[in-house]
C-alpha atoms as a PDB file:
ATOM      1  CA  UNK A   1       5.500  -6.171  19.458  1.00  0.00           C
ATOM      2  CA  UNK A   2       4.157  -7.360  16.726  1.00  0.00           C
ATOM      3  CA  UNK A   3       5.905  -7.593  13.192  1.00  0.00           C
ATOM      4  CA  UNK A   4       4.474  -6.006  10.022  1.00  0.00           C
ATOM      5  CA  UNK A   5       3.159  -8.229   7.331  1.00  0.00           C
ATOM      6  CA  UNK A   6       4.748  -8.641   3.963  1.00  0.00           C
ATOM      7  CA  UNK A   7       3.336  -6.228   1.262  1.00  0.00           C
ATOM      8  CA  UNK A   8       1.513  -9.045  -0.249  1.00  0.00           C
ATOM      9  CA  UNK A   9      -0.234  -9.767   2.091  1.00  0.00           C
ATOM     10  CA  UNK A  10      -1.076  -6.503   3.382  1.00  0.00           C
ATOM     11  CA  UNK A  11      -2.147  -5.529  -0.535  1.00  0.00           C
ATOM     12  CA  UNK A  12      -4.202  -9.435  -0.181  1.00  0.00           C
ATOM     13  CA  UNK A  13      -5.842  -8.044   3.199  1.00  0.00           C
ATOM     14  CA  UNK A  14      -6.463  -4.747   2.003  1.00  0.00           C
ATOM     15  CA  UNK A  15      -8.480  -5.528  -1.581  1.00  0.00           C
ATOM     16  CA  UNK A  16     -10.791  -8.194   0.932  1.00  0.00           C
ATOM     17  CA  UNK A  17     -11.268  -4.828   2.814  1.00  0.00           C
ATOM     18  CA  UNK A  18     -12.427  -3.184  -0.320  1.00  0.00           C
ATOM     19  CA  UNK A  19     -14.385  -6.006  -1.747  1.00  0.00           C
ATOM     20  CA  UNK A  20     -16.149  -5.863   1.823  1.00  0.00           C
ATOM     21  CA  UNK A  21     -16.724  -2.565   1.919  1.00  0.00           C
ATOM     22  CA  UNK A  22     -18.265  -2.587  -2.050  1.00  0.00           C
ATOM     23  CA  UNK A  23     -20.597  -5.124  -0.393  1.00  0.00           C
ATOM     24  CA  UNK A  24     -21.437  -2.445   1.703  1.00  0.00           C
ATOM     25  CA  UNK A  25     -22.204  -0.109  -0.707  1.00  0.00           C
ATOM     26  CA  UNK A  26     -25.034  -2.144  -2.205  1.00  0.00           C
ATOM     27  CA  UNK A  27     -27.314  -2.873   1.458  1.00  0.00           C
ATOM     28  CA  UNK A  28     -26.669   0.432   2.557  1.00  0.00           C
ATOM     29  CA  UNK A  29     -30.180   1.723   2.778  1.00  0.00           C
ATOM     30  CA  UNK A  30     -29.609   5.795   3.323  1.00  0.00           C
ATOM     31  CA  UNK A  31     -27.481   8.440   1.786  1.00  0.00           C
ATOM     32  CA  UNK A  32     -25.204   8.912   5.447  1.00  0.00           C
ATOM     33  CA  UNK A  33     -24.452   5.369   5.482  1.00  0.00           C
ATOM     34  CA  UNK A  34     -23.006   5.808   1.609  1.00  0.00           C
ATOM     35  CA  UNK A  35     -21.246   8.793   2.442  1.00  0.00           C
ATOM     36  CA  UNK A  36     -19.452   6.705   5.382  1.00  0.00           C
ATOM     37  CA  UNK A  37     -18.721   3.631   2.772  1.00  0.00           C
ATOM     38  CA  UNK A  38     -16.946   5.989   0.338  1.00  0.00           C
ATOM     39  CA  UNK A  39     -14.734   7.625   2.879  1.00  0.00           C
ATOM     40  CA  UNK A  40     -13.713   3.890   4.124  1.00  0.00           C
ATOM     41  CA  UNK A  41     -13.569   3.054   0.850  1.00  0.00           C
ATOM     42  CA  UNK A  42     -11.512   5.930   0.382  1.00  0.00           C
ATOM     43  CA  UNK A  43      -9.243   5.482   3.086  1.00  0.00           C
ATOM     44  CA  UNK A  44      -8.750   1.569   1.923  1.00  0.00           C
ATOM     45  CA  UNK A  45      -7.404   2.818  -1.204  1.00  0.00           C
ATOM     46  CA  UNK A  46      -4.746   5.207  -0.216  1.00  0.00           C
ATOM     47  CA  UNK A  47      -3.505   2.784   1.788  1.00  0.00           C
ATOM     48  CA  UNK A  48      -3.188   0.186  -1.204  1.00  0.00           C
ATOM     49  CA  UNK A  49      -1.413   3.164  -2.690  1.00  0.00           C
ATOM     50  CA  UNK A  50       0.640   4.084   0.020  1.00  0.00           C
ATOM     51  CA  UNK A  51       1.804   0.413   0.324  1.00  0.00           C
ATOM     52  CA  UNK A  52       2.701   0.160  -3.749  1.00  0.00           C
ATOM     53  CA  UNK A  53       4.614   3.412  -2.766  1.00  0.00           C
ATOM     54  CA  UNK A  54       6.593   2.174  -0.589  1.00  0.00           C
ATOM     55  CA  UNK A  55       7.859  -1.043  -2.558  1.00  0.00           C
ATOM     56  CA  UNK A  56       8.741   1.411  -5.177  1.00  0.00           C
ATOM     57  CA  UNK A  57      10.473   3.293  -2.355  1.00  0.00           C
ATOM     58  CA  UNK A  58      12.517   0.251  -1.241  1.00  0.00           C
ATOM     59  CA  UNK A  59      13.190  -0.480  -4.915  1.00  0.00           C
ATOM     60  CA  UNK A  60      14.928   3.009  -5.392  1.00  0.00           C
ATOM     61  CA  UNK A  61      16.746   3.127  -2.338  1.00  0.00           C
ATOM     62  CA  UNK A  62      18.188  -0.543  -3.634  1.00  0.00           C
ATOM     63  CA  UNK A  63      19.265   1.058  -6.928  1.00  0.00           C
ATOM     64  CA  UNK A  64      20.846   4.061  -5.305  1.00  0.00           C
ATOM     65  CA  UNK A  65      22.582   2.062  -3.293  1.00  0.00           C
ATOM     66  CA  UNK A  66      23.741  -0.492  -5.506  1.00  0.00           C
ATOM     67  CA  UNK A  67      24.779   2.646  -7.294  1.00  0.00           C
ATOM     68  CA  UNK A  68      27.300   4.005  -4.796  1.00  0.00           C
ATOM     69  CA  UNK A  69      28.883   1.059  -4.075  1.00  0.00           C
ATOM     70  CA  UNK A  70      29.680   0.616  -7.857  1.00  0.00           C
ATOM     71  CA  UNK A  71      30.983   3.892  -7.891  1.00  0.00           C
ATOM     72  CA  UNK A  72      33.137   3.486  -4.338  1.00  0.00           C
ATOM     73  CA  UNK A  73      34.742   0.061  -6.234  1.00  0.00           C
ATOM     74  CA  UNK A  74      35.168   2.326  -9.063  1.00  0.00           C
ATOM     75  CA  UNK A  75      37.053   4.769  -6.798  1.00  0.00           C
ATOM     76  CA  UNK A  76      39.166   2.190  -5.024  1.00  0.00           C
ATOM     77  CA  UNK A  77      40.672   0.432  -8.177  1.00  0.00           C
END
């Protein structure tokens, strides 16, 4: 199985995606083929967001926990 990449990377990945798909957006020579390039372009995004999301996720949970093991030492003493 392979392993997921590092958020950097995936972000890194992802805005290439988007620059590619802006490309896109210029040659596209009819209205369906725009329509298509928006929803990928679309979809690109809200997984740039998603992934920001989910550092800020993994930050929290971090703080929380820190958190409760300050207060179980606080507890014990």
């Amino acid at each position: 199985m392979k392993k997921h990449l590092p958020a950097d990377e995936m972000k890194k990945d992802l805005d290439i995606l988007l620059s590619k798909i802006n490309a896109l957006e210029v040659s596209a020579p009819n209205d369906y083929q725009k329509g298509i390039i928006k929803v990928l372009r679309a979809l690109v995004e809200g997984q740039i967001h998603s992934v920001n999301e989910f550092e800020h996720l993994k930050k929290a949970i971090d703080l929380v926990t820190l958190q409760l093991f300050e207060v179980k030492n606080k507890t014990n003493s």
